[in-house]
Protein backbone atom coordinates (compact mmCIF):
# COMPACT_ATOMS: atom_id res chain seq x y z
CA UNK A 1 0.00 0.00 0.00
CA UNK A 2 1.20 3.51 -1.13
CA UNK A 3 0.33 6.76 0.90
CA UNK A 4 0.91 9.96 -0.54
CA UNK A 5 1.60 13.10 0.59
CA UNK A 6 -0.32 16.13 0.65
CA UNK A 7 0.53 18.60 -2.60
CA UNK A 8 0.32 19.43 -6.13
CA UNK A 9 1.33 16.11 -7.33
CA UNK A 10 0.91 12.81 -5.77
CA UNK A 11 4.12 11.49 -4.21
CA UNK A 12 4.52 8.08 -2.63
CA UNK A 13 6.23 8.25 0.61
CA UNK A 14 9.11 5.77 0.32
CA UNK A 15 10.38 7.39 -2.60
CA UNK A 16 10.49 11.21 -2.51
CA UNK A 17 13.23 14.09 -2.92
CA UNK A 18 12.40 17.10 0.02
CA UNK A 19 14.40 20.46 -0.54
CA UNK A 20 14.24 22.36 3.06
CA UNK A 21 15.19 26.02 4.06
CA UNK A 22 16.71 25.98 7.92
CA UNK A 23 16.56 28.90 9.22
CA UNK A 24 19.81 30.27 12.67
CA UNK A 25 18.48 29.70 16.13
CA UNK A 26 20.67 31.84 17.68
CA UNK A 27 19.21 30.05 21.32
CA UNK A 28 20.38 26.64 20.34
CA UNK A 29 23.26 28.24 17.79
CA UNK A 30 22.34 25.34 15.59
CA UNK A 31 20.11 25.46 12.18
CA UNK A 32 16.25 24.70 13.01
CA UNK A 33 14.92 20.79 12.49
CA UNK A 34 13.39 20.05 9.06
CA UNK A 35 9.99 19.47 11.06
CA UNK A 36 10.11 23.32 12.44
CA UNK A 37 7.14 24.90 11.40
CA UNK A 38 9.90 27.61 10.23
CA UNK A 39 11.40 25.48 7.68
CA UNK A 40 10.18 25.56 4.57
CA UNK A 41 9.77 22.47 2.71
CA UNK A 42 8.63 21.33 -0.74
CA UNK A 43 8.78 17.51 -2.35
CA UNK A 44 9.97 16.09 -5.73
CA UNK A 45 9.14 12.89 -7.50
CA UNK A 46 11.96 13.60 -9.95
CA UNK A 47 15.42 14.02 -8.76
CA UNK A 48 16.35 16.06 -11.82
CA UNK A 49 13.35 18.60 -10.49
CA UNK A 50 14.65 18.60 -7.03
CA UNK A 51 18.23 19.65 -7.46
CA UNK A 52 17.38 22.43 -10.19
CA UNK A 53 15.69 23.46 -7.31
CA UNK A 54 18.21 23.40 -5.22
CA UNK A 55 20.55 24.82 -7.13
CA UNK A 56 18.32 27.85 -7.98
CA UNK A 57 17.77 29.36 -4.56
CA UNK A 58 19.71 32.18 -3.28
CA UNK A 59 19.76 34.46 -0.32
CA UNK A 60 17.78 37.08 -1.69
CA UNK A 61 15.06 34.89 -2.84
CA UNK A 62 14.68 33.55 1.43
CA UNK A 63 12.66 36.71 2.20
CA UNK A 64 12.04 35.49 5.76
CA UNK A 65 15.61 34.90 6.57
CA UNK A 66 16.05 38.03 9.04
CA UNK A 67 19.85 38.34 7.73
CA UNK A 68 20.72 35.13 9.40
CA UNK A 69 22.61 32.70 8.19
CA UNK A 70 20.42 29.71 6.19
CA UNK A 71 20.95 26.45 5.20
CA UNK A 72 19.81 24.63 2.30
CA UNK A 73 19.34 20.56 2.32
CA UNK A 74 18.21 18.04 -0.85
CA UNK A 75 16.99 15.23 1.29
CA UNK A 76 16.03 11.97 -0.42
CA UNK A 77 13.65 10.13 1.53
CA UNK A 78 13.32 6.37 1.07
CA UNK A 79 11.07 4.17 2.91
CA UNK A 80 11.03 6.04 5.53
CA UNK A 81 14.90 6.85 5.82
CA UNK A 82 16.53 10.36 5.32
CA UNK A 83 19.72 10.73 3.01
CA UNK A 84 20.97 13.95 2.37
CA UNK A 85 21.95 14.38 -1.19
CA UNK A 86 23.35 18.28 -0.91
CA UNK A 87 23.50 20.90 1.50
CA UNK A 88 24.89 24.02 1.24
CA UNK A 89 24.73 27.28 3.89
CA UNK A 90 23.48 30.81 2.56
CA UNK A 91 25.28 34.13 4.12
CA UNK A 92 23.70 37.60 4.26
């Protein structure tokens, strides 16, 4: 049995690609988890989709950033199991 997430496309959820956007905590002076209600998140079928993505955002385009320091992670998700693919950190 396949469950899918909620969004524009159906995506099966043991086989997905998940950009996220971690914002600074300067209490914890660590990046927030992916499952912050800060981060923001958005899911690929297609890893091709997912790392143009990626590779498209920039500092100006995180508007809610508060000139903190971000950090961008491709996550590929399978069955269940979190691999990071890239990650890169953003400076104001």
């Amino acid at each position: 049995m396949n469950a899918t997430l909620e969004t524009d496309n159906n995506i099966t959820t043991d086989d997905y690609f998940l950009l996220a956007i971690l914002k600074w905590d300067d209490k914890s002076n660590d990046y927030l988890p992916v499952n912050d209600p800060s981060t923001v998140t958005q899911t690929f079928t297609e890893y091709s989709d997912a790392e143009n993505a990626y590779f498209s955002i920039n500092y100006a385009s995180c508007s809610d950033s508060q000139g903190k320091d971000i950090k961008i992670e491709l996550i590929h998700m399978r069955f269940g199991s979190a691999h990071i693919v890239r990650n890169q950190i953003l400076f104001p």
